[in-house]
N, C-alpha and C. Protein backbone atom coordinates (compact mmCIF):
# COMPACT_ATOMS: atom_id res chain seq x y z
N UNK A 1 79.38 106.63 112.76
CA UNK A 1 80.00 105.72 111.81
C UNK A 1 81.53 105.86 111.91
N UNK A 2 82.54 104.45 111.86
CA UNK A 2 83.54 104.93 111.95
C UNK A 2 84.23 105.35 110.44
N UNK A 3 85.72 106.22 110.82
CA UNK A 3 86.09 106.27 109.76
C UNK A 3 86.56 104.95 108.60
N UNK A 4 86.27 105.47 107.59
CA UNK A 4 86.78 104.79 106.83
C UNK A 4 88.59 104.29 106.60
N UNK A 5 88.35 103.03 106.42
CA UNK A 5 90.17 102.41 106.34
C UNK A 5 90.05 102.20 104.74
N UNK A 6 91.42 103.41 104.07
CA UNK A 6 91.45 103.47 103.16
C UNK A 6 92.96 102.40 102.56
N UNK A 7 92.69 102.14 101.41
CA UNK A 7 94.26 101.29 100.93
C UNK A 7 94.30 102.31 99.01
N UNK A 8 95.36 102.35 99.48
CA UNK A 8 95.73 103.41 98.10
C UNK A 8 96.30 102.35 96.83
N UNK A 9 95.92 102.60 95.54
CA UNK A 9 96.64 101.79 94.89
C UNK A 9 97.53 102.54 93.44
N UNK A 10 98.40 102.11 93.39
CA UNK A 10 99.31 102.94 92.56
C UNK A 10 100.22 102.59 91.34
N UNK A 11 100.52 103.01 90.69
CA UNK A 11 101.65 102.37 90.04
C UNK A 11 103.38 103.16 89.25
N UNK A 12 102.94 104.45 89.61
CA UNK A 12 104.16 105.56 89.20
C UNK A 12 104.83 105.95 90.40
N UNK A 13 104.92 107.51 89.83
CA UNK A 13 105.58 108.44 90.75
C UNK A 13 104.39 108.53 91.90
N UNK A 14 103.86 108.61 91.85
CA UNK A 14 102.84 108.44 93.08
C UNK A 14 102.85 109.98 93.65
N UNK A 15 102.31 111.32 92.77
CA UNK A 15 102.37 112.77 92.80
C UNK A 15 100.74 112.75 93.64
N UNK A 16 99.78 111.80 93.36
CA UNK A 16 98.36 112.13 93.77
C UNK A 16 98.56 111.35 95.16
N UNK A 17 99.10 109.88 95.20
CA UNK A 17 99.23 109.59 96.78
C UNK A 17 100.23 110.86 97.77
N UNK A 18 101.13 111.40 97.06
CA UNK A 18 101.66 111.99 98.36
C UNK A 18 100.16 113.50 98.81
N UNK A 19 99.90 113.74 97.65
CA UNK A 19 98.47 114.84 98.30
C UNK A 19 97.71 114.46 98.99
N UNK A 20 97.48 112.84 98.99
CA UNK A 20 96.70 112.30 99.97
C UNK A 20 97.73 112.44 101.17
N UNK A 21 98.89 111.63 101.10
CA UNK A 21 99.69 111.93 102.34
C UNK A 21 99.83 113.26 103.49
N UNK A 22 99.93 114.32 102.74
CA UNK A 22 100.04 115.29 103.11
C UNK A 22 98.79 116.03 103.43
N UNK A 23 97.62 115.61 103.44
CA UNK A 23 96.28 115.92 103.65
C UNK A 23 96.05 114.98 104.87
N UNK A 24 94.65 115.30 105.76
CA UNK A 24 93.75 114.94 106.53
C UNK A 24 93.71 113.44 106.15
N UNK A 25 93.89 113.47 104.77
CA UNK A 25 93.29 111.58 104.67
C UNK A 25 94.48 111.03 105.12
N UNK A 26 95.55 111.27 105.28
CA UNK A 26 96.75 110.56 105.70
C UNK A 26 96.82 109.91 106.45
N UNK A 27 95.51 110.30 108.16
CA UNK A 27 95.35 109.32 109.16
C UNK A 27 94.36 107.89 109.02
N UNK A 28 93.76 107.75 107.46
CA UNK A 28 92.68 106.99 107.27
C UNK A 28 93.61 105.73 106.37
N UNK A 29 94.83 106.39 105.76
CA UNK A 29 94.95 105.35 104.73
C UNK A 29 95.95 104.06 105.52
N UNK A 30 95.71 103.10 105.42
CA UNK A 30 96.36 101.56 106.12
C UNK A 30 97.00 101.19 105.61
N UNK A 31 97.16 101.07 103.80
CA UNK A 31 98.38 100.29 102.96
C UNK A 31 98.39 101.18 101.67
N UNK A 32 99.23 101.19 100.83
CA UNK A 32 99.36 101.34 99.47
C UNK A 32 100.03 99.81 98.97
N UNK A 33 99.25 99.82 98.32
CA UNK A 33 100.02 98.82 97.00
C UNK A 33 99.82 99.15 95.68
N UNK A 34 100.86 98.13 94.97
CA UNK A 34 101.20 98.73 93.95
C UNK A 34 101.52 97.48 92.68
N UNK A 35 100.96 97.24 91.40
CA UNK A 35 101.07 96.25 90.16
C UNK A 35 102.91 96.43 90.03
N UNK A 36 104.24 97.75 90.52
CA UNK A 36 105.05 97.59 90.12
C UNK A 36 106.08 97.99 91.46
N UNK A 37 107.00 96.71 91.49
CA UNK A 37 107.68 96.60 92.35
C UNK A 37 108.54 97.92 92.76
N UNK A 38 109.31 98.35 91.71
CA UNK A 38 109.82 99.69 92.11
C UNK A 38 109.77 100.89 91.70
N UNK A 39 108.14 100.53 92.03
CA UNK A 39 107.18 102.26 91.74
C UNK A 39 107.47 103.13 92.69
N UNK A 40 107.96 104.49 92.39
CA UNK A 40 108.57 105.56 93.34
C UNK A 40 107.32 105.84 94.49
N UNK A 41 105.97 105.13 93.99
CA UNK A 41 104.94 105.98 95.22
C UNK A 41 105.22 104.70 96.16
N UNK A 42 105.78 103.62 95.98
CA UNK A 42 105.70 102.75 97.42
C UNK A 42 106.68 103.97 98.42
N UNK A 43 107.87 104.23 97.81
CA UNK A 43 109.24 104.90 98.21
C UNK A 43 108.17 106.03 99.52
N UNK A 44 107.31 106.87 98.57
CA UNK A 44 106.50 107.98 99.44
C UNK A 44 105.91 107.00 100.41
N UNK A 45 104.97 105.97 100.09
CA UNK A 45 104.65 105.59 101.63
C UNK A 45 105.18 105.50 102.42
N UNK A 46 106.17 104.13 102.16
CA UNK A 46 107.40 104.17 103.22
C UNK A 46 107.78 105.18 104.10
N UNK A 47 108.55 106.42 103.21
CA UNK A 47 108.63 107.21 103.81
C UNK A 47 107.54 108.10 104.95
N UNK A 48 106.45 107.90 104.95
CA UNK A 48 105.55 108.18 105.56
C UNK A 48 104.60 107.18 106.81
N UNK A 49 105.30 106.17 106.50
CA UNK A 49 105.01 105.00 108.08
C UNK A 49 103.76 104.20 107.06
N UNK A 50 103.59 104.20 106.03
CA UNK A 50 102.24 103.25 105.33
C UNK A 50 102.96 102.20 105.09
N UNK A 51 102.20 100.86 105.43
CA UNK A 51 102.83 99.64 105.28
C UNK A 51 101.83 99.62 103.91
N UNK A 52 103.29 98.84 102.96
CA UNK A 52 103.08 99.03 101.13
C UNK A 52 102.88 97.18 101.15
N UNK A 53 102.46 96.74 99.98
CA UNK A 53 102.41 95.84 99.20
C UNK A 53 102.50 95.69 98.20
N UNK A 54 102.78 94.70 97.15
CA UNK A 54 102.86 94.97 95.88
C UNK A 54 102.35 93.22 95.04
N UNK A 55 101.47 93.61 94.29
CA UNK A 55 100.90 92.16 93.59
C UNK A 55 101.33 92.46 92.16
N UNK A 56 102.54 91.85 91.80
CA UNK A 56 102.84 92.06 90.50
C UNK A 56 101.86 91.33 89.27
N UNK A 57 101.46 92.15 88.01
CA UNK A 57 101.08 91.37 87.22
C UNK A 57 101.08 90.35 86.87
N UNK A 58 100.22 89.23 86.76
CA UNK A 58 100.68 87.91 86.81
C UNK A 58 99.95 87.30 85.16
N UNK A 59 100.41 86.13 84.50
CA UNK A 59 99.55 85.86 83.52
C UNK A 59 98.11 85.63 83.17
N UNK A 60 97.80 84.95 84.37
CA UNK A 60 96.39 84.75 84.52
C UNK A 60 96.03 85.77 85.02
N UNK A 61 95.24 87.03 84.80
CA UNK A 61 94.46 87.57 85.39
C UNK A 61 92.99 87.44 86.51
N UNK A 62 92.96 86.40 86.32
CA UNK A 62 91.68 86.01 87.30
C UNK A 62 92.42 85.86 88.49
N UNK A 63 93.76 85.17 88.41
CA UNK A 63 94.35 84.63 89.83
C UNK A 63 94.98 86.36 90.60
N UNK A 64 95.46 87.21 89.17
CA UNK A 64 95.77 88.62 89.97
C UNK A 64 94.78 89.15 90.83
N UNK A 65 93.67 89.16 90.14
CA UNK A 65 92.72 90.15 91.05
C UNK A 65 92.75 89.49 91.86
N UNK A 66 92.07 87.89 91.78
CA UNK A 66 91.93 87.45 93.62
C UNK A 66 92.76 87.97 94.33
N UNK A 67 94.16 87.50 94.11
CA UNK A 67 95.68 88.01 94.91
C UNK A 67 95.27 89.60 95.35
N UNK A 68 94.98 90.23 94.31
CA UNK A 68 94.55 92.34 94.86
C UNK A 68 93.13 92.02 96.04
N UNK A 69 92.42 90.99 95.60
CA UNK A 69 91.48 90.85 96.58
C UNK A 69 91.58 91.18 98.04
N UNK A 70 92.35 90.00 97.99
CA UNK A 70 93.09 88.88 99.35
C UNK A 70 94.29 89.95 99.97
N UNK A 71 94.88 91.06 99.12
CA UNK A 71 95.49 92.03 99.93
C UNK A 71 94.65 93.04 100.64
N UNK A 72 93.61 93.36 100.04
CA UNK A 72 92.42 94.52 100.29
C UNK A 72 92.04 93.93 101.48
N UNK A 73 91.39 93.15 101.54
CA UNK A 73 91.18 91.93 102.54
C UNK A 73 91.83 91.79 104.16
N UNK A 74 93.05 92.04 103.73
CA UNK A 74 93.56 91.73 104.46
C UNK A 74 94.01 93.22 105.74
N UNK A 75 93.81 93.82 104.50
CA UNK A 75 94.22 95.52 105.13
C UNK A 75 92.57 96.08 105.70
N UNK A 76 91.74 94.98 106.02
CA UNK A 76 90.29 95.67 106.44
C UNK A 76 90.19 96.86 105.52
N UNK A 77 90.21 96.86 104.21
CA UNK A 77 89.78 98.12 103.45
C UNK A 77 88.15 98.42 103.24
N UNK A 78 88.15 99.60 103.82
CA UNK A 78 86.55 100.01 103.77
C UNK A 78 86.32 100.90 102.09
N UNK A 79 87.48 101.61 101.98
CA UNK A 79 87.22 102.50 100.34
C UNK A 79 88.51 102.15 100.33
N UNK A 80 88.49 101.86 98.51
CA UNK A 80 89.82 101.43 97.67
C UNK A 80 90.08 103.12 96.77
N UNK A 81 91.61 103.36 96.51
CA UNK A 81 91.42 104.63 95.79
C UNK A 81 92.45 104.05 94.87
N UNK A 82 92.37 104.27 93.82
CA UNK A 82 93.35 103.76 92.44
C UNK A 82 93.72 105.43 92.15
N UNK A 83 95.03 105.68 92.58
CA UNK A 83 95.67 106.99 91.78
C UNK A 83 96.75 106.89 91.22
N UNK A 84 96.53 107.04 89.75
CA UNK A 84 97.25 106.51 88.98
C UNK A 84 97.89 105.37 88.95
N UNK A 85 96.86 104.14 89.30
CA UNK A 85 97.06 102.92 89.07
C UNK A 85 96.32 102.61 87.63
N UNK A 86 97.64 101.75 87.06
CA UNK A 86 97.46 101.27 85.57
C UNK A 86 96.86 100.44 85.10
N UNK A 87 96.46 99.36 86.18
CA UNK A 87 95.67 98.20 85.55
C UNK A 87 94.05 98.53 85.37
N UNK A 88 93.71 97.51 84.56
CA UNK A 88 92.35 97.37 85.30
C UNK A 88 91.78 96.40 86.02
N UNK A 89 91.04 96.90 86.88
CA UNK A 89 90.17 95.95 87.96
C UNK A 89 89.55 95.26 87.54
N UNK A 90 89.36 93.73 87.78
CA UNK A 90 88.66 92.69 86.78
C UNK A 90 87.23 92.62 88.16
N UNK A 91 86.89 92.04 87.63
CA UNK A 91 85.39 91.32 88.28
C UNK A 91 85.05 91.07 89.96
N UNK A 92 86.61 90.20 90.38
CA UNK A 92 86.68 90.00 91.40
C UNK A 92 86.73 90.95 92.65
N UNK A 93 87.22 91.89 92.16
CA UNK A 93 87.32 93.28 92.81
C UNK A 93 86.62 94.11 93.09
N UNK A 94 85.82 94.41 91.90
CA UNK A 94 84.64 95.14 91.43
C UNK A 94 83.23 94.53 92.45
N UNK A 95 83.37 93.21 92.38
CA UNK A 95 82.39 93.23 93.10
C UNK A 95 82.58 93.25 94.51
N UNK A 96 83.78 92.39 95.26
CA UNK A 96 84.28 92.93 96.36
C UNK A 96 83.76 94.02 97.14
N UNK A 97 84.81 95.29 96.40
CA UNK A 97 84.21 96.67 97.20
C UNK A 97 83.50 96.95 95.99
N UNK A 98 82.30 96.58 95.40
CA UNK A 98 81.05 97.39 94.79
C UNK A 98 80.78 98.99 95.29
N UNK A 99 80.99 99.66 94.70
CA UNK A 99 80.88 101.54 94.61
C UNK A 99 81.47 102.01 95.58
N UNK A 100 82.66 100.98 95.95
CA UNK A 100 83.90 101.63 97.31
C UNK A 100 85.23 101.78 96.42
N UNK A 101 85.48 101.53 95.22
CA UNK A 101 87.30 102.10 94.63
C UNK A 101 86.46 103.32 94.02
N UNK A 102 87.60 104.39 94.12
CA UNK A 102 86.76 105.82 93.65
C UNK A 102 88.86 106.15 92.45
N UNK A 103 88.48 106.38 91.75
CA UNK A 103 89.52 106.58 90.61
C UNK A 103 89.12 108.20 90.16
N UNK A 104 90.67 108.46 90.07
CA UNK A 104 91.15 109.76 89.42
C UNK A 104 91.67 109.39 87.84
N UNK A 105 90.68 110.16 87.36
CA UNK A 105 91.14 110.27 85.68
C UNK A 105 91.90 111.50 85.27
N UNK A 106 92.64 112.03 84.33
CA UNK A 106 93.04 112.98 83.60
C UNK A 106 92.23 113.40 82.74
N UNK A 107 90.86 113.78 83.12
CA UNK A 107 89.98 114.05 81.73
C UNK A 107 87.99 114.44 81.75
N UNK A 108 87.73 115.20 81.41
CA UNK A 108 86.42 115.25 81.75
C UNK A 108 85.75 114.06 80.99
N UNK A 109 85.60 113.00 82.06
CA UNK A 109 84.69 111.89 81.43
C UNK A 109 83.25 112.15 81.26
N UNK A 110 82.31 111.20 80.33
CA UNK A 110 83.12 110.70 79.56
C UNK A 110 84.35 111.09 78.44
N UNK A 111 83.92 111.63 78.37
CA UNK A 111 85.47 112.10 76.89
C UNK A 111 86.68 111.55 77.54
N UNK A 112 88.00 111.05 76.05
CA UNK A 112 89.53 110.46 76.61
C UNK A 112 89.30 109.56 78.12
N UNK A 113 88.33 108.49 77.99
CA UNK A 113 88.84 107.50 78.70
C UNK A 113 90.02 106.60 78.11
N UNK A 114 90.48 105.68 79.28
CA UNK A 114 91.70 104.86 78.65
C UNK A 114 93.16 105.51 79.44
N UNK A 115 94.19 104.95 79.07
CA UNK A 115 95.62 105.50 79.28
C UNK A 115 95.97 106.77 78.76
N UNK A 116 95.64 107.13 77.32
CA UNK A 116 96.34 108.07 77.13
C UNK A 116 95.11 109.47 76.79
N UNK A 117 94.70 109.58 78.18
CA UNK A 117 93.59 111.29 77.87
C UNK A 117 94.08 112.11 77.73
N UNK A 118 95.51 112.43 78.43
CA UNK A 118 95.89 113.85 77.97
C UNK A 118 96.44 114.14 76.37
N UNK A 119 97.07 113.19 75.53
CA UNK A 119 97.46 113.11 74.43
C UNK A 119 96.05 112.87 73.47
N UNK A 120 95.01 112.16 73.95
CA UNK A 120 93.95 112.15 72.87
C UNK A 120 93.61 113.51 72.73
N UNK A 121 93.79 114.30 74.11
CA UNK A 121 92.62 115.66 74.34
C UNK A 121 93.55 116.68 73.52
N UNK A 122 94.42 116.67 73.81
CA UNK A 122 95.91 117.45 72.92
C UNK A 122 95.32 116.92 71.40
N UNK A 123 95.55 115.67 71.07
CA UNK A 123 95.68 115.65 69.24
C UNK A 123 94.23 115.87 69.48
N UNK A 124 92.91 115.93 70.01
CA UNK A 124 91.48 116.26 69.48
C UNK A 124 91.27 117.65 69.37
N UNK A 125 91.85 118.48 69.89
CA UNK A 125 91.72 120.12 69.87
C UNK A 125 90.78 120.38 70.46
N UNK A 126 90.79 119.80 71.43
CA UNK A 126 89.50 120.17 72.48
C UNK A 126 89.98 121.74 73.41
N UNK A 127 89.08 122.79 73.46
CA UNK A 127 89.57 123.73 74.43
C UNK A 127 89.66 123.63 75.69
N UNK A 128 89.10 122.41 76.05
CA UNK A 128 88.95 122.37 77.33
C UNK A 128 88.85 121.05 78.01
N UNK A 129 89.50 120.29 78.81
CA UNK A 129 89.82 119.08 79.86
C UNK A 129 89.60 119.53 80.82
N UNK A 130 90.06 118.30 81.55
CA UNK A 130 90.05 118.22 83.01
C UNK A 130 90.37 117.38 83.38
N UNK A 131 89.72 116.64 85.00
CA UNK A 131 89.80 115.87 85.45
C UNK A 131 88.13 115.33 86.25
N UNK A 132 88.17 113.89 86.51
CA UNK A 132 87.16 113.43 86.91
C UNK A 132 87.58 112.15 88.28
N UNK A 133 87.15 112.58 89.47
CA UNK A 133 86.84 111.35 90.30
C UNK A 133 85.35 111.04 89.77
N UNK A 134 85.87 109.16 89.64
CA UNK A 134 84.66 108.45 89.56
C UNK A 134 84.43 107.16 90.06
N UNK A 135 83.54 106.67 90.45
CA UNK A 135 83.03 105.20 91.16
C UNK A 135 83.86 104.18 90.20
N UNK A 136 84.96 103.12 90.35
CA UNK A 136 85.36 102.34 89.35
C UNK A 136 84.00 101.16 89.08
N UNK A 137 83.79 100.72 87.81
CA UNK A 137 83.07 99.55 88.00
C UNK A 137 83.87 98.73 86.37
N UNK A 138 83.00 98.07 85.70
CA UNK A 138 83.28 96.92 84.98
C UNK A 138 83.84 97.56 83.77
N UNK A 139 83.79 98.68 83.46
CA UNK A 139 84.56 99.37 82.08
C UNK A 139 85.59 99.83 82.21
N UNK A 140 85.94 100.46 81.22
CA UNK A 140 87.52 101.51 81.22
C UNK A 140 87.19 102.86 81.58
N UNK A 141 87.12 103.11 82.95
CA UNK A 141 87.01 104.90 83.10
C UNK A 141 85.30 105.03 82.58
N UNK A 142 84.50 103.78 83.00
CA UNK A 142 83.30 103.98 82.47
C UNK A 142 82.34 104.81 83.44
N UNK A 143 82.44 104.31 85.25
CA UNK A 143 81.61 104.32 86.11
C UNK A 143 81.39 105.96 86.30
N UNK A 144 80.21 105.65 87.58
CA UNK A 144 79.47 107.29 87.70
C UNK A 144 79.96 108.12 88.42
N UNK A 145 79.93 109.09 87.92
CA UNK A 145 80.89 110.35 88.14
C UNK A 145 80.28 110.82 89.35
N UNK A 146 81.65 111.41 90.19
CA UNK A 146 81.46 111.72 91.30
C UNK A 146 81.49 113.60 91.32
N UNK A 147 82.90 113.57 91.03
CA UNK A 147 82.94 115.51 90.65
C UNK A 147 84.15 115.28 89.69
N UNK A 148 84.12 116.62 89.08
CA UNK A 148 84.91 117.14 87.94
C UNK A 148 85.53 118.12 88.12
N UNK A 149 86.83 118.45 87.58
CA UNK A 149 87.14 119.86 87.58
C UNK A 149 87.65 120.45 85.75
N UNK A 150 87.25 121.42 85.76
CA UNK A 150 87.82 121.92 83.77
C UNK A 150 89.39 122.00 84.04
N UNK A 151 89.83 122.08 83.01
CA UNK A 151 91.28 122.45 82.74
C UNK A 151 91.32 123.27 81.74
N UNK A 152 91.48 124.40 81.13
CA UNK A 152 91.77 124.96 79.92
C UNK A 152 92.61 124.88 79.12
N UNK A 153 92.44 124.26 77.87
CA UNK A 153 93.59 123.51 76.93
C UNK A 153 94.63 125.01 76.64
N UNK A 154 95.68 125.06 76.74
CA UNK A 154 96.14 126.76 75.67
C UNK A 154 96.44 126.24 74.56
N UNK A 155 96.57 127.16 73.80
CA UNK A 155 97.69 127.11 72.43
C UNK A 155 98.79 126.13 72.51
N UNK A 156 99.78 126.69 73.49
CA UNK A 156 101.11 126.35 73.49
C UNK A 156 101.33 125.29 73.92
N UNK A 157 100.13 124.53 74.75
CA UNK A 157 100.07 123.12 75.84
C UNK A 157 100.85 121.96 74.78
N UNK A 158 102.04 121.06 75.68
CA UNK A 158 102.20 119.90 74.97
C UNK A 158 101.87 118.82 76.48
N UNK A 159 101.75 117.25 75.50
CA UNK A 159 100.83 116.66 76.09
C UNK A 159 101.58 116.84 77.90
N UNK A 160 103.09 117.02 78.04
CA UNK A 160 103.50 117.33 79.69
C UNK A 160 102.67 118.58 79.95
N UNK A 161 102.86 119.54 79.37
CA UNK A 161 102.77 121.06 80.23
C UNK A 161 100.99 120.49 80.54
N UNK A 162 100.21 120.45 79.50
CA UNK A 162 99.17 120.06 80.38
C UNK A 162 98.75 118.71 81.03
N UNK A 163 99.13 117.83 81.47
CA UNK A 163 99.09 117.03 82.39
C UNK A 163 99.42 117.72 83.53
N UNK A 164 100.28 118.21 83.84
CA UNK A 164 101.20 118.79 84.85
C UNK A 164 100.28 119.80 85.16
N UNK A 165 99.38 120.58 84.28
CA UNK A 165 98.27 121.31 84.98
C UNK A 165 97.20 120.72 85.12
N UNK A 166 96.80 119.55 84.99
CA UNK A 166 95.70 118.71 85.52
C UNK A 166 95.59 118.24 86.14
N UNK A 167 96.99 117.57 86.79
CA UNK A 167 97.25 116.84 88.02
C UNK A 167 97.04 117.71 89.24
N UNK A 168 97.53 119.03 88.95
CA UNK A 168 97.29 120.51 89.77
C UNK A 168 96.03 120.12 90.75
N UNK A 169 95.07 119.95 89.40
CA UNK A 169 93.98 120.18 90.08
C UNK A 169 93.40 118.88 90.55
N UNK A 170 93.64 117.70 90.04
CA UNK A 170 93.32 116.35 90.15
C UNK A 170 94.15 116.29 91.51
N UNK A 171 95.14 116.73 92.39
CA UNK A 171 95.25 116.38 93.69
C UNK A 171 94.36 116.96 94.78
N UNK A 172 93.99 118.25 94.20
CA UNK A 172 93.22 118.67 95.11
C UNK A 172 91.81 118.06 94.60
N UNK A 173 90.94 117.85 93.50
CA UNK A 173 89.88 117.67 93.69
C UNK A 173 89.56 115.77 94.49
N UNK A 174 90.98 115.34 94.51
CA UNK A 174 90.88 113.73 95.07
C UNK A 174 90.71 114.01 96.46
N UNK A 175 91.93 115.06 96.93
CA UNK A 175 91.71 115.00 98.41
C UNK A 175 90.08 115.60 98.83
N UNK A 176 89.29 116.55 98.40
CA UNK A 176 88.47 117.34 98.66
C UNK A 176 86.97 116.31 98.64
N UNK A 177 87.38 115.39 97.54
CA UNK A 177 85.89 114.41 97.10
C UNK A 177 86.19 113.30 98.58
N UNK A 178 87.71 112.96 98.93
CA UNK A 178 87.83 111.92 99.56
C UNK A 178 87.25 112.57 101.18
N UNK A 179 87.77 113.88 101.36
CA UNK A 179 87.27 114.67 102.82
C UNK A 179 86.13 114.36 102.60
N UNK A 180 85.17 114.85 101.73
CA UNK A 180 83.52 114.32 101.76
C UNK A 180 82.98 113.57 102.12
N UNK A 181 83.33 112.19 101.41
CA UNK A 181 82.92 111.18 101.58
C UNK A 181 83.17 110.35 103.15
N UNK A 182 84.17 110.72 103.35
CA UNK A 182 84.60 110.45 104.73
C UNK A 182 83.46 110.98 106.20
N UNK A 183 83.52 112.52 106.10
CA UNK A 183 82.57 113.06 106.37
C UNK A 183 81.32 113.23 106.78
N UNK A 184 80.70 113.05 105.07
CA UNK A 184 79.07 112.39 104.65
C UNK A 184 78.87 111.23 104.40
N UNK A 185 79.80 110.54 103.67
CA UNK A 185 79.38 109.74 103.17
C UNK A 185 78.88 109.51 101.73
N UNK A 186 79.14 108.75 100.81
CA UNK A 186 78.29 108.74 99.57
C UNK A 186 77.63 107.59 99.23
N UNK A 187 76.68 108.22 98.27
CA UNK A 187 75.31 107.09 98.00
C UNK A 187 75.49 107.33 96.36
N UNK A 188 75.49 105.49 95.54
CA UNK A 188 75.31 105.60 94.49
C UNK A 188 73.89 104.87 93.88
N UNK A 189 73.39 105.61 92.60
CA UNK A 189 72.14 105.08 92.51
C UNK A 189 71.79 105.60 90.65
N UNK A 190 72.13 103.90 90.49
CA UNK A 190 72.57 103.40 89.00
C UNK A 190 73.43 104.74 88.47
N UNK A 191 73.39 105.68 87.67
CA UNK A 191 75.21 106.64 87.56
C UNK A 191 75.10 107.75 88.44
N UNK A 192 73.66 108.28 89.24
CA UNK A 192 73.43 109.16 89.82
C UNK A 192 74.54 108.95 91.20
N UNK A 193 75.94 109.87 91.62
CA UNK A 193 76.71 109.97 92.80
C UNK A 193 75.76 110.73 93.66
N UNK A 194 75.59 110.57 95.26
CA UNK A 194 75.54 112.05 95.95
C UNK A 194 75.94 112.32 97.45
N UNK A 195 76.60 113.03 97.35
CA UNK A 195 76.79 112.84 98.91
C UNK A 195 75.76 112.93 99.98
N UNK A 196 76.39 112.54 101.46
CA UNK A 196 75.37 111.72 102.25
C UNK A 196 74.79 110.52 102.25
């Protein structure tokens, strides 16, 4: 089987695309794009020879996704990876690559789906987070979980200090799920993930 042609999608500092960069997946990925024109992770592709794109938010949302479609499309994307990309994927997409975008959360899902997990998990007094790669599909941070890693909340954590230790581990558990799959391969079957 050949490898997979990956397209990264982003919308910040882009701290989880450069771990991809700097990893094995670096020879798989074909484009990054990005919902914001001068998001610092296009800056990292660039710098790294990835030809970037960018589909800015538009009013109509039905016409955006096609447009994210029609870029995916165009980049022969075999797996889509959303790291720390902000939008959500509407319909058109979803069904597109069906159980091919694999998303990094800040959070042991389900628990703190949405934008803000590390601040819900902070004001809930939870002892313990994490992070979750998971299959994207039609919800918010709803689809089936692929792997997890804990985070241990401390005392002293504010909502930066622990993000900043979740991401820790959220670069390595993206690159490690993405080596897999590449690899083996994965099979989904209704929320059950497994590799091979």
């Amino acid at each position: 089987m050949p490898d997979p042609r990956i397209v990264v999608l982003v919308s910040g500092a882009g701290t989880l695309l450069q771990a991809l960069l700097d990893s094995e997946i670096r020879r798989l990925i074909v484009a990054v794009g990005s919902d914001q024109p001068e998001a610092p992770a296009l800056a990292r592709a660039q710098a790294a020879d990835v030809p970037t794109f960018v589909v800015p938010m538009a009013d109509d949302r039905e016409e955006w996704n096609r447009d994210v479609v029609e870029h995916l499309q165009a980049h022969e994307a075999d797996l889509v990876v959303t790291a720390g990309f902000m939008r959500v994927l509407g319909e058109p997409v979803i069904e597109a690559f069906k159980n091919r975008i694999i998303n990094s959360h800040p959070a042991l899902l389900p628990s703190f789906p949405g934008a803000h997990a590390v601040r819900d998990a902070v004001e809930s007094g939870v002892k313990v987070t994490g992070c979750t790669i998971h299959i994207v599909d039609e919800g918010v941070d709803t689809g089936p979980i692929v792997a997890q890693c804990p985070v241990t909340v401390r005392d002293s954590d504010t909502v930066e200090s622990l993000h900043e230790r979740i991401k820790e581990h959220e670069r390595t558990l993206l690159v490690d799920v993405l080596g897999r799959i590449v690899r083996e391969g994965v099979s989904v079957h209704g929320r059950t993930v497994a590799f091979g």
